[in-house]
C-alpha atoms as a PDB file:
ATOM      1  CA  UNK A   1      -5.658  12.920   8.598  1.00  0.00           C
ATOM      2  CA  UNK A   2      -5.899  15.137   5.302  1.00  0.00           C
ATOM      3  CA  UNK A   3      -4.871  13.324   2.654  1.00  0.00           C
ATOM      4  CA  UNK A   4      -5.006  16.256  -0.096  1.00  0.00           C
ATOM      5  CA  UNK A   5      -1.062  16.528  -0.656  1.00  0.00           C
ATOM      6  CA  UNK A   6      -1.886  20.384  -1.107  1.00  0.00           C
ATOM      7  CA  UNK A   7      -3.433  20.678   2.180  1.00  0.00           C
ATOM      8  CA  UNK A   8      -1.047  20.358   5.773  1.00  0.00           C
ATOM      9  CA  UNK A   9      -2.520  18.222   8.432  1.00  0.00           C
ATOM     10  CA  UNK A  10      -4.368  20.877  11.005  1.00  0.00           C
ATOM     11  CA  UNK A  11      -2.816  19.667  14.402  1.00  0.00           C
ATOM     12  CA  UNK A  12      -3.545  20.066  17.859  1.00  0.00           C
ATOM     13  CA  UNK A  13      -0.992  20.150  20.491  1.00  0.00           C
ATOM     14  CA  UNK A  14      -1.667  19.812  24.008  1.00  0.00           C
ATOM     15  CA  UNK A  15       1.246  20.931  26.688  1.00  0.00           C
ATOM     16  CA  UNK A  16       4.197  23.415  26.195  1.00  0.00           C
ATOM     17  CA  UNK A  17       7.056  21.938  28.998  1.00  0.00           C
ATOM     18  CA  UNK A  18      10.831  21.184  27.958  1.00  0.00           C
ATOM     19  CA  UNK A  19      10.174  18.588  25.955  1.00  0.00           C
ATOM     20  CA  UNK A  20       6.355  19.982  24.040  1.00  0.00           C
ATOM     21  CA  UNK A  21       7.618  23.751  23.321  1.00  0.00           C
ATOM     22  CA  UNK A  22      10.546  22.277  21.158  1.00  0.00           C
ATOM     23  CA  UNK A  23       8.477  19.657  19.568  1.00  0.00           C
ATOM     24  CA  UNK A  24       5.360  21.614  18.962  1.00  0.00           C
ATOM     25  CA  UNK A  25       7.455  24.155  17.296  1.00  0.00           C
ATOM     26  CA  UNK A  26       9.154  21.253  14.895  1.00  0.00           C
ATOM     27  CA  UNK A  27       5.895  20.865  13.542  1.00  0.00           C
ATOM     28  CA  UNK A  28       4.647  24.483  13.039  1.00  0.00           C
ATOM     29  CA  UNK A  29       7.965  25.384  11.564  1.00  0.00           C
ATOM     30  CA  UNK A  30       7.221  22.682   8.913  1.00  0.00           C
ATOM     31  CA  UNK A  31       4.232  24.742   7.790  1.00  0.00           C
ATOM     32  CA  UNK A  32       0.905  22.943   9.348  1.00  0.00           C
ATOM     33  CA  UNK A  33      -1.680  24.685  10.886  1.00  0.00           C
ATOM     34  CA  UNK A  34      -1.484  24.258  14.784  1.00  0.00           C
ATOM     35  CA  UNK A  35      -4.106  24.855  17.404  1.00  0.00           C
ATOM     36  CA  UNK A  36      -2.617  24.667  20.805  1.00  0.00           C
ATOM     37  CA  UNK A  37      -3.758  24.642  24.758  1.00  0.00           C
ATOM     38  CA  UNK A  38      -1.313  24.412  27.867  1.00  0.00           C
ATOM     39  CA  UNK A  39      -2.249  25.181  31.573  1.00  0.00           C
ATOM     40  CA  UNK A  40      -0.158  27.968  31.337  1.00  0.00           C
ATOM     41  CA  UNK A  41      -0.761  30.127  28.126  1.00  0.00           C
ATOM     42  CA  UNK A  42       3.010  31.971  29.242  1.00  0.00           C
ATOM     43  CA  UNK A  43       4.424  29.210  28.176  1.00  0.00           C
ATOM     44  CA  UNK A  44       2.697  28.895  24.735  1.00  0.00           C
ATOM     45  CA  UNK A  45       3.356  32.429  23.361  1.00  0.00           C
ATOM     46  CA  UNK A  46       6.781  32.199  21.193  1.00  0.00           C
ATOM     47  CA  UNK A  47       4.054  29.628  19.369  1.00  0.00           C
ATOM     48  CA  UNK A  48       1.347  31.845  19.477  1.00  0.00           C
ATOM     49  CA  UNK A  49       3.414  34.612  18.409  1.00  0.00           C
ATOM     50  CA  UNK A  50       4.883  31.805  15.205  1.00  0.00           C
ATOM     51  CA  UNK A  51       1.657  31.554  14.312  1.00  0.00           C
ATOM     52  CA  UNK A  52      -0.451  28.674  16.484  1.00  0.00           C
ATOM     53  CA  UNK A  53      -3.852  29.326  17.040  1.00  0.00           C
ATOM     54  CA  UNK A  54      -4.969  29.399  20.641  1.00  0.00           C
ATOM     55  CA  UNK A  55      -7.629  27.235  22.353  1.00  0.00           C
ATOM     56  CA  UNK A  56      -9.183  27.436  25.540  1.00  0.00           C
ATOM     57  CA  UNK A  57      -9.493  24.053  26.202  1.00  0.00           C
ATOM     58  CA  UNK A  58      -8.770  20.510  24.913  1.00  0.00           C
ATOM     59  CA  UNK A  59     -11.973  20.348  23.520  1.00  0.00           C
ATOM     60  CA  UNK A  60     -11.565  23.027  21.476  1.00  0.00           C
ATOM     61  CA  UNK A  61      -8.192  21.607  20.448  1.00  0.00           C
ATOM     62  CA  UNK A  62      -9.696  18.530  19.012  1.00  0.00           C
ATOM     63  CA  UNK A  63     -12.984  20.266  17.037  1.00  0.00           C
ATOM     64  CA  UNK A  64     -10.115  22.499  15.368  1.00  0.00           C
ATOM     65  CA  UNK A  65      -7.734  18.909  14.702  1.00  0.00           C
ATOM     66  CA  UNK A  66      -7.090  16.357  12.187  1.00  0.00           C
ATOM     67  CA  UNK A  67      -4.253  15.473  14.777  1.00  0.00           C
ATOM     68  CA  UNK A  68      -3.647  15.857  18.278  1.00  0.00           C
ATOM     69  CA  UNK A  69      -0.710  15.265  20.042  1.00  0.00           C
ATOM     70  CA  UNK A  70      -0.620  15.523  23.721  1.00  0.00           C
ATOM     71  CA  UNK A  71       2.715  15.512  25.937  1.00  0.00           C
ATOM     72  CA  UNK A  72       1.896  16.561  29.241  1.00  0.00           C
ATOM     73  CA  UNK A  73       3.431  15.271  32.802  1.00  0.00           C
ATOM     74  CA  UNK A  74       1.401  12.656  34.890  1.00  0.00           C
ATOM     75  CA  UNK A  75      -1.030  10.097  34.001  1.00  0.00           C
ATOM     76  CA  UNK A  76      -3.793  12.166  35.966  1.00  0.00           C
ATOM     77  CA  UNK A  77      -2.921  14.895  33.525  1.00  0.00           C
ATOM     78  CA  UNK A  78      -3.131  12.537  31.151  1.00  0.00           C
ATOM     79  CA  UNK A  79      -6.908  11.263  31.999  1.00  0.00           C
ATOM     80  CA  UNK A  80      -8.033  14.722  32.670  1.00  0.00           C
ATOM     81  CA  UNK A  81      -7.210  15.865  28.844  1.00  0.00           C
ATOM     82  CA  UNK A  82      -8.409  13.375  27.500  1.00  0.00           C
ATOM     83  CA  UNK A  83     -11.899  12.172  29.476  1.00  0.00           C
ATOM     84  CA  UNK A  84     -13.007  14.969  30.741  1.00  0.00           C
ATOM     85  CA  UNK A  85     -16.117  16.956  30.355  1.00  0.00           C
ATOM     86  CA  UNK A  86     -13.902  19.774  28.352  1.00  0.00           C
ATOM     87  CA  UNK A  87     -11.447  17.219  27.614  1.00  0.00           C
ATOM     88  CA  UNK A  88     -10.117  15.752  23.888  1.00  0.00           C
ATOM     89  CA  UNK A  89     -13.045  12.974  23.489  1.00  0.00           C
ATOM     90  CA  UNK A  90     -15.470  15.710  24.329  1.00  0.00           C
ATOM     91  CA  UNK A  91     -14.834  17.414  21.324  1.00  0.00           C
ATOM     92  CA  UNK A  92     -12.926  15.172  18.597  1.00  0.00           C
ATOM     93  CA  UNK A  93     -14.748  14.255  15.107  1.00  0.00           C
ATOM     94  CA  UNK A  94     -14.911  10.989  13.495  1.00  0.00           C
ATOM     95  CA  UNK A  95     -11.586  10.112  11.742  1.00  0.00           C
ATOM     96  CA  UNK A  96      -9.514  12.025  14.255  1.00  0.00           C
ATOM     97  CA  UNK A  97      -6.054  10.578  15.142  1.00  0.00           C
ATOM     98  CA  UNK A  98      -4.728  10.871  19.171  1.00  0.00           C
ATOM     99  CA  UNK A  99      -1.407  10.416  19.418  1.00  0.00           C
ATOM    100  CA  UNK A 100      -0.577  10.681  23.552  1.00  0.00           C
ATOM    101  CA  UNK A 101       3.850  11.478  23.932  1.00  0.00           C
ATOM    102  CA  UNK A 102       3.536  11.509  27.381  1.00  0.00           C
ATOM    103  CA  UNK A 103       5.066   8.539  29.385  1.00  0.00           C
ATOM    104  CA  UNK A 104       2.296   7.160  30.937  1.00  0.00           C
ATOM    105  CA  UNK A 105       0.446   3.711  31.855  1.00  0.00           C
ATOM    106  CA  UNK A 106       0.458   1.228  29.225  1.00  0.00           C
ATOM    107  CA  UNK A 107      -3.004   0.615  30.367  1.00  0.00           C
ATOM    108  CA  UNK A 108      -3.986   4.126  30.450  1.00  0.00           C
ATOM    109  CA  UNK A 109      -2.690   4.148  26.986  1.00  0.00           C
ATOM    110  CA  UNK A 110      -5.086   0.808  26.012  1.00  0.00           C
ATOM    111  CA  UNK A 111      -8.325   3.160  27.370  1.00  0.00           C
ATOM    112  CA  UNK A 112      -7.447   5.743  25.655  1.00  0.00           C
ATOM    113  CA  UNK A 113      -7.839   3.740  21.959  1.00  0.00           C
ATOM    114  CA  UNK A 114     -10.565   1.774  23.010  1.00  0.00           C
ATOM    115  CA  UNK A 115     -12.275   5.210  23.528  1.00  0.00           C
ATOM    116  CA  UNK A 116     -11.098   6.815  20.970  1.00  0.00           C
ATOM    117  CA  UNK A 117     -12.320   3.975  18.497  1.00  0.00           C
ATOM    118  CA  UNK A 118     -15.733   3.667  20.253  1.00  0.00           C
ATOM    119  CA  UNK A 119     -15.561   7.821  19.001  1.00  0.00           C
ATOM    120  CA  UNK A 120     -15.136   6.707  15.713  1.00  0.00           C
ATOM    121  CA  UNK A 121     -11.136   7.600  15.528  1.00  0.00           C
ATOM    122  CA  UNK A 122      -8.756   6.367  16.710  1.00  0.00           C
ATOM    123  CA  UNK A 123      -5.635   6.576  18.996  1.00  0.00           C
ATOM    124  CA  UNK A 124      -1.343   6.242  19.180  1.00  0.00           C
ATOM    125  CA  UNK A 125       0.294   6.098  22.180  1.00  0.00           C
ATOM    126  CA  UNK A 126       4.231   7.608  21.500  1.00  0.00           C
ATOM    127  CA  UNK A 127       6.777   8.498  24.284  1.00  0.00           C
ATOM    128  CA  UNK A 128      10.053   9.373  23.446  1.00  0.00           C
ATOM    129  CA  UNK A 129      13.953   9.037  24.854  1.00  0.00           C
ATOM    130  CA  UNK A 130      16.568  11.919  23.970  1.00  0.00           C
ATOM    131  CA  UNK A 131      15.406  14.512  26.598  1.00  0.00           C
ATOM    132  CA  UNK A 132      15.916  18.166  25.952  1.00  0.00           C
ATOM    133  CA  UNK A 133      18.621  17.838  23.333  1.00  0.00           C
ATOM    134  CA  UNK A 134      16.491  15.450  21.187  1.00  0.00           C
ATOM    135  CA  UNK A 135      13.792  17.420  21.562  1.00  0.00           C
ATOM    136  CA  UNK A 136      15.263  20.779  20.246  1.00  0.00           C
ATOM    137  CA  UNK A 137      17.656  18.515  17.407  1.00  0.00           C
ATOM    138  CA  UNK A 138      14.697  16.672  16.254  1.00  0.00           C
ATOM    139  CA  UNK A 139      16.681  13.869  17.229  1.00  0.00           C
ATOM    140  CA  UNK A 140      14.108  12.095  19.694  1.00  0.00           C
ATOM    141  CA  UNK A 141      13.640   8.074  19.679  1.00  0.00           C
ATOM    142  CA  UNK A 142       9.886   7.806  19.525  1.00  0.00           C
ATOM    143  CA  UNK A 143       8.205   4.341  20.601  1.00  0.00           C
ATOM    144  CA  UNK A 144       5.021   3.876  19.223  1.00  0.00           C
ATOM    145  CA  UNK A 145       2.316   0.926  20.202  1.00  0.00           C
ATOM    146  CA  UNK A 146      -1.374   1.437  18.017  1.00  0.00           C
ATOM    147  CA  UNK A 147      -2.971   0.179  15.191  1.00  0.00           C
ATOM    148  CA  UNK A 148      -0.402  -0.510  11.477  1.00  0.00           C
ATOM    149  CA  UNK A 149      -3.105   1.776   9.827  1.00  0.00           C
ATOM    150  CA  UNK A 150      -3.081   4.521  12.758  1.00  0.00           C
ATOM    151  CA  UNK A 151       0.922   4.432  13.148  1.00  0.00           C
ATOM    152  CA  UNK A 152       1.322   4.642   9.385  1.00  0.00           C
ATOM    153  CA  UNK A 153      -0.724   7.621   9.146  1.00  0.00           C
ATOM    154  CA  UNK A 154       0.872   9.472  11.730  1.00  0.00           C
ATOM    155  CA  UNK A 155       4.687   8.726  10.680  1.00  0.00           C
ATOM    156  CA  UNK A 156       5.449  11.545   8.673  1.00  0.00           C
ATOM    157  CA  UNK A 157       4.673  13.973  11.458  1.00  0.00           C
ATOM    158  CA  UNK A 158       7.256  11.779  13.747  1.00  0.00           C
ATOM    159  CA  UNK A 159       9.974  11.701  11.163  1.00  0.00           C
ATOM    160  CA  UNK A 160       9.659  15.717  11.883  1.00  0.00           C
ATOM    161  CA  UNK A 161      10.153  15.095  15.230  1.00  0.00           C
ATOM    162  CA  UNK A 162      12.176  11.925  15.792  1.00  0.00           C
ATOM    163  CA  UNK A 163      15.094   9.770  14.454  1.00  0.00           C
ATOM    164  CA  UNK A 164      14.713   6.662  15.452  1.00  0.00           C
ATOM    165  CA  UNK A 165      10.726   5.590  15.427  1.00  0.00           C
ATOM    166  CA  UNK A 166       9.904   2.063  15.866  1.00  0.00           C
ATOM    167  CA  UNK A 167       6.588   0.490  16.024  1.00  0.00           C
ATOM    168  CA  UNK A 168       6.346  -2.203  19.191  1.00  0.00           C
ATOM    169  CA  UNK A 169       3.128  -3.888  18.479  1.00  0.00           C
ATOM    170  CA  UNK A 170      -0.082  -2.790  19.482  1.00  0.00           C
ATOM    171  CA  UNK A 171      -1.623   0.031  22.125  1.00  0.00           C
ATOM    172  CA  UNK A 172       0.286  -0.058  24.757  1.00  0.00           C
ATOM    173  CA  UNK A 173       3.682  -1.703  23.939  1.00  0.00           C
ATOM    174  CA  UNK A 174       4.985   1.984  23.052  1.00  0.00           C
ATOM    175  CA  UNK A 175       4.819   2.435  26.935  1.00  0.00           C
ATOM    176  CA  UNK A 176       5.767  -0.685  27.664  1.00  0.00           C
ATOM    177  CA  UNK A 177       8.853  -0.124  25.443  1.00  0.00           C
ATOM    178  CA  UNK A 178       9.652   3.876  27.520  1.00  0.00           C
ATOM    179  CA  UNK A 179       9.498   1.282  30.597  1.00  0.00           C
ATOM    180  CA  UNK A 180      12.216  -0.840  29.546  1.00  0.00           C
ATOM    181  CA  UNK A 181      14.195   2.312  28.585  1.00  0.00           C
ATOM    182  CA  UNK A 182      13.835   4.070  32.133  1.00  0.00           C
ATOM    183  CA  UNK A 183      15.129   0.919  33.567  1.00  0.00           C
ATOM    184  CA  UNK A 184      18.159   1.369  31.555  1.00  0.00           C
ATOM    185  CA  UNK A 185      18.311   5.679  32.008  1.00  0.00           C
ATOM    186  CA  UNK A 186      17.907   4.434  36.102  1.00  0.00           C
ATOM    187  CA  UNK A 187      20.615   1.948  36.583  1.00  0.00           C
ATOM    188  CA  UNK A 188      23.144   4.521  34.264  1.00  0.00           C
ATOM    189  CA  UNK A 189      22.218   7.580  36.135  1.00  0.00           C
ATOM    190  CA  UNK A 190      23.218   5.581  39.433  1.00  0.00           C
ATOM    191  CA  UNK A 191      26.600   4.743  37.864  1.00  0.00           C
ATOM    192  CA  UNK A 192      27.381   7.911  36.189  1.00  0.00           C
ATOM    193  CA  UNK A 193      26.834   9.575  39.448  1.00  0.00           C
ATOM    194  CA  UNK A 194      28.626   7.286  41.632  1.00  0.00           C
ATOM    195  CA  UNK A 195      31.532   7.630  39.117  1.00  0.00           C
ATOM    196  CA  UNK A 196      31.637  11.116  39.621  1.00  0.00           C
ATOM    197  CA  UNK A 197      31.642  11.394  43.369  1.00  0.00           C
ATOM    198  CA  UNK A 198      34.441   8.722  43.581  1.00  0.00           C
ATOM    199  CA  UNK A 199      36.348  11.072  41.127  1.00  0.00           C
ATOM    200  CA  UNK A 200      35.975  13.983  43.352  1.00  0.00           C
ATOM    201  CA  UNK A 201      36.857  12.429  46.563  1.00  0.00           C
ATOM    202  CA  UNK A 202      40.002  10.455  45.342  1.00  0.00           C
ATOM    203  CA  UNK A 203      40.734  14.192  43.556  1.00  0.00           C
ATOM    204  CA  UNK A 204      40.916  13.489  39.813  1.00  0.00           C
ATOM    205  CA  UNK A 205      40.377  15.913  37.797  1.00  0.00           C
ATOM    206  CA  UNK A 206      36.816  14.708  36.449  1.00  0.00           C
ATOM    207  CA  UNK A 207      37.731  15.749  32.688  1.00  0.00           C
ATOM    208  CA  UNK A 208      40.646  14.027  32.085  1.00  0.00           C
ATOM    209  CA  UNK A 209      38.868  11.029  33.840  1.00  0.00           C
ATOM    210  CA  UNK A 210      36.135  11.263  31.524  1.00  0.00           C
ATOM    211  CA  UNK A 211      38.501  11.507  28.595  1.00  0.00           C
ATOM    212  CA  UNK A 212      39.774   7.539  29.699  1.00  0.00           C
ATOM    213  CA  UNK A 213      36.213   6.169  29.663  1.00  0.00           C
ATOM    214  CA  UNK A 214      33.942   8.013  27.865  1.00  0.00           C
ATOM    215  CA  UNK A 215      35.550   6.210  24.343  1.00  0.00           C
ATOM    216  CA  UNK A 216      35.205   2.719  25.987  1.00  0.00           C
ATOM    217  CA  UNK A 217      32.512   0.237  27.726  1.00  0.00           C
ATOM    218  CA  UNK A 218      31.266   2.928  30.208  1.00  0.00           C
ATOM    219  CA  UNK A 219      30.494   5.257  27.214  1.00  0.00           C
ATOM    220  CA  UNK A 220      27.038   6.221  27.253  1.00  0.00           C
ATOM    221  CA  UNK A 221      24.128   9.240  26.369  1.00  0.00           C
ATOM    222  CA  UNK A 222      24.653  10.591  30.006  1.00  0.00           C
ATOM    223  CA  UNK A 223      28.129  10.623  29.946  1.00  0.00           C
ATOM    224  CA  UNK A 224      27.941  12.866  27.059  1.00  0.00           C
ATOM    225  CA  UNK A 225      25.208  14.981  27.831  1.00  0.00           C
ATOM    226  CA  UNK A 226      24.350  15.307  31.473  1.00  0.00           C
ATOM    227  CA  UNK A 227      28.179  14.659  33.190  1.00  0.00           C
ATOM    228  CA  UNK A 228      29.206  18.510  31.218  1.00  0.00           C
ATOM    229  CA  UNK A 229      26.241  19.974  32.699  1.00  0.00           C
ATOM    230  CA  UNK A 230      26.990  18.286  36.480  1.00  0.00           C
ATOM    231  CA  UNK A 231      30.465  19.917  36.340  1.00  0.00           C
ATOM    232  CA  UNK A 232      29.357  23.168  35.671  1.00  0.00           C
ATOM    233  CA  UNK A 233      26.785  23.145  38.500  1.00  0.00           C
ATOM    234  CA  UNK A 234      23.647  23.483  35.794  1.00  0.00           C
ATOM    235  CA  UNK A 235      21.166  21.111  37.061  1.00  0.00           C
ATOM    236  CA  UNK A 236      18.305  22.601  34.885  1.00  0.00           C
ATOM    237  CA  UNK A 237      16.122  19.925  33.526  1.00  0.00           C
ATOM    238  CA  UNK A 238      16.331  18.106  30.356  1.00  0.00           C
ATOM    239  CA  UNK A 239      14.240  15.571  31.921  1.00  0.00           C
ATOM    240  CA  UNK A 240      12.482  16.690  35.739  1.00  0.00           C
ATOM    241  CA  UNK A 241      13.291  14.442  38.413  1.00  0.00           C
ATOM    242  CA  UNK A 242       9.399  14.170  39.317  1.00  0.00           C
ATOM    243  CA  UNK A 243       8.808  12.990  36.361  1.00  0.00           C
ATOM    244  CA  UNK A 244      11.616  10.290  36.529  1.00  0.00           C
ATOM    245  CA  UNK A 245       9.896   9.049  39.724  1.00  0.00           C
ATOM    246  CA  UNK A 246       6.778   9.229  38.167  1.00  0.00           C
ATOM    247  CA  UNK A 247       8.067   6.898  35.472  1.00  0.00           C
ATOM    248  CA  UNK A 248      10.338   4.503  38.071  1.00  0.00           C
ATOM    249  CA  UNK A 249       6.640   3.850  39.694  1.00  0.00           C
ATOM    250  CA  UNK A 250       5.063   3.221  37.019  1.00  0.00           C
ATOM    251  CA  UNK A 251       7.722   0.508  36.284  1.00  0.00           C
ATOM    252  CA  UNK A 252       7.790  -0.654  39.385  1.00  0.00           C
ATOM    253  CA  UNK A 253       3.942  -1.335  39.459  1.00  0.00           C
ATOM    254  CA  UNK A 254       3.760  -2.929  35.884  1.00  0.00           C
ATOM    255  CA  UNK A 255       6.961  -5.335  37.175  1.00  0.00           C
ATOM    256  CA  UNK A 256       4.596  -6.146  40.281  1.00  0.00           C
ATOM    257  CA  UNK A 257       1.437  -6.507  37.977  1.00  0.00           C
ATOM    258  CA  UNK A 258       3.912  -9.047  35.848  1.00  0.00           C
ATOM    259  CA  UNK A 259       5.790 -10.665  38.830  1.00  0.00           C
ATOM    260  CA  UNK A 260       9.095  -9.399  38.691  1.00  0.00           C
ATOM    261  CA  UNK A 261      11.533  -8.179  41.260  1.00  0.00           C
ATOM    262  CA  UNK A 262      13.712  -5.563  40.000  1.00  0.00           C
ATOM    263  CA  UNK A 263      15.777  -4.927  43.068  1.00  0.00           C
ATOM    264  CA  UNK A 264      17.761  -2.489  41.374  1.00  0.00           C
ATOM    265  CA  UNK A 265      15.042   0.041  40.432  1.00  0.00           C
ATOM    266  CA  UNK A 266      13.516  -0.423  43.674  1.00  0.00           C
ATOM    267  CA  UNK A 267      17.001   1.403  44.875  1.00  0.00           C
ATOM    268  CA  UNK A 268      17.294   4.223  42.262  1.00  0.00           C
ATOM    269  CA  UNK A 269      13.360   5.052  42.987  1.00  0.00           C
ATOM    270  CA  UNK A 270      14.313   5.268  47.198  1.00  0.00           C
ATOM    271  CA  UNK A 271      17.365   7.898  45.851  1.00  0.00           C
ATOM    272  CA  UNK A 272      15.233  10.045  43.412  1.00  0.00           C
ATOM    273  CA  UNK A 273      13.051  10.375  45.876  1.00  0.00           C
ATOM    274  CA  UNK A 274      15.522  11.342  48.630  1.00  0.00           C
ATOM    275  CA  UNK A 275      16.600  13.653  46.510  1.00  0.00           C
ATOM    276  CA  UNK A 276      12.891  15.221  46.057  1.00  0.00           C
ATOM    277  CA  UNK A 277      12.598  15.298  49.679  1.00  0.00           C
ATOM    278  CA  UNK A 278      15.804  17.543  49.663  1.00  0.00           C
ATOM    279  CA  UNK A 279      14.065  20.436  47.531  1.00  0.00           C
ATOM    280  CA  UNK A 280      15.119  19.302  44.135  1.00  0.00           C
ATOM    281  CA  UNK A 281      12.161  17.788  42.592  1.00  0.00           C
ATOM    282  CA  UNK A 282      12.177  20.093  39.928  1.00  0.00           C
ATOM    283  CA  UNK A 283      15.675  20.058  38.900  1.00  0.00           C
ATOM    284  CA  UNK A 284      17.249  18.159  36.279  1.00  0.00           C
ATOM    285  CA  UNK A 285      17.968  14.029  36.355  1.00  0.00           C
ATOM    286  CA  UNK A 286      21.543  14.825  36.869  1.00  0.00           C
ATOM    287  CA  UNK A 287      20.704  16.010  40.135  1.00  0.00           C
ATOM    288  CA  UNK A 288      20.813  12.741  41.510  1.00  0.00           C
ATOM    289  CA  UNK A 289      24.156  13.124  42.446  1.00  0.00           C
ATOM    290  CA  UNK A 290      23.274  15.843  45.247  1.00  0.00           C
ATOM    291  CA  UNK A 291      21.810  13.543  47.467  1.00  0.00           C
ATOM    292  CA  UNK A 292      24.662  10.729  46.397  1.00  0.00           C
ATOM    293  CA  UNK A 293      26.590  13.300  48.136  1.00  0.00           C
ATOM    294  CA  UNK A 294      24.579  14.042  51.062  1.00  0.00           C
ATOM    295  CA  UNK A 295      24.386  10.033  51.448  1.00  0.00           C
ATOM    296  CA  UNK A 296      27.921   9.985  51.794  1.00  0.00           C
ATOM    297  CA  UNK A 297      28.479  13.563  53.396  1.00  0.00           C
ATOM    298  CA  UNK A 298      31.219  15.084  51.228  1.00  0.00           C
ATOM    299  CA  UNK A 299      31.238  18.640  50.386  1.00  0.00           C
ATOM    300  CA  UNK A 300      28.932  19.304  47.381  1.00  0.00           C
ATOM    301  CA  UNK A 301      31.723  19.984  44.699  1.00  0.00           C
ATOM    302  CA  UNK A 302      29.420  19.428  42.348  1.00  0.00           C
ATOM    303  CA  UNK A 303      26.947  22.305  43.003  1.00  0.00           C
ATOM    304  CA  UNK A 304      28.477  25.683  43.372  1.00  0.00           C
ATOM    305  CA  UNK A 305      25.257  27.443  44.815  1.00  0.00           C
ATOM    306  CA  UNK A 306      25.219  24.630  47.505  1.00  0.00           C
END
């Protein structure tokens, strides 16, 4: 990274969804120079227009880079950005920093330092937990596994972007770490749903019911963030439900790798994915309790264009 305090870190930013256009932005508005590639340029032109430069490639995203962040969708995406022939390690320079957002494999994220140190840089891995809100508030929990040298470095873009940054141990363990949390996000999504659908059929009204236990042990981010969005039928994604399976499998196969038997992941994975195999793959998290519904074959009250 620069380390003239006259002279803003250039960064690279690879991949513009819900959670990159937000965070990308963060750091532009804070006045560094960006360079920035997405599959689909549409997507990248409010930070084109805010003054990002635009690259063709990944490649071209690292020769331009002192930093470059990447926060794309599935580890494939991931390995294709990064390895190949027009991808980051094509093109990056000695003394470059990687820092990979994405929730991916904590092994994937282990080849991706060992490769980026055999370049001469070196590499962070970094996903985060807040969703869409976090993103836009700069309010994101960030989870970093690397290097004390690497991580230091890179923490005063993250305090830009994030809240609550923590650094697990080495590459890897921030992966390791977004495991443990989508654990968590699965077995609270099951219960906030469940809750819900109870509500509806023994006819509560679900906001005064929320009102009792939303102050008390049930009280939790979904609660506060998703269940308003449920009862007004909005199941636009903070977080995309194929990405939540992605995530549940990727769990599921580190838990195998370790010897574990997480019964109750195994369950919310089979229900995400019923619910992908009902058309709503690319709706929002909260959309879990659709096929809760469907399950139990109540009317869906809880999606008006159903």
């Amino acid at each position: 990274m620069t380390s003239n305090a006259s002279t803003k870190t250039r960064i690279g930013w690879i991949g513009t969804g819900v959670m990159g256009q937000s965070m990308s932005g963060h750091l532009l508005g804070a006045g560094n120079p960006m360079t920035i590639y997405s599959r689909t340029r549409a997507k990248a032109e409010h930070l084109i227009a805010a003054g990002a430069a635009w690259a063709d490639s990944p490649r071209a995203v690292a020769e331009a880079s002192d930093v470059v962040f990447t926060m794309v969708g599935f580890p494939q995406d991931v390995r294709d950005v990064y390895f190949s022939d027009d991808g980051i390690l094509a093109g990056v320079r000695r003394g470059t920093l990687l820092v990979d957002m994405t929730t991916t494999e904590p092994t994937l994220a282990r080849d991706i330092h060992a490769r980026a140190v055999a370049n001469g840089c070196n590499a962070v891995d970094a996903p985060v937990s807040g969703g869409d809100v976090g993103a836009r508030n700069q309010t994101l929990s960030i989870m970093v596994g690397g290097e004390p040298d690497a991580v230091a470095a890179v923490m005063p873009l993250f305090e830009i972007l994030g809240k609550n940054i923590v650094h697990q141990g080495a590459p890897g363990a921030g992966q390791h770490t977004k495991m443990c949390n989508q654990i968590v996000i699965a077995g609270t999504m099951i219960g906030v749903c469940e809750s819900l659908v109870y509500a509806f059929q023994a006819k509560l009204d679900p906001e005064r019911m929320l009102q009792s236990i939303r102050s008390g042990a049930a009280g939790c981010w979904a609660l506060e963030n998703l269940v308003p969005r449920v009862l007004k039928g909005n199941f636009e994604p903070g977080f995309i439900v194929e990405h939540f399976i992605k995530d549940m499998g990727i769990a599921l196969a580190e838990a195998q790798r370790m010897r574990l038997v997480m019964p109750g992941l195994a369950l919310v994975h089979q229900l995400y994915l019923a619910l992908q195999a009902q058309g709503h793959g690319r709706r929002g998290t909260q959309a879990l309790i659709l096929a809760l519904e469907h399950i139990s074959n109540v009317p869906r009250r809880a999606d008006p264009s159903a």
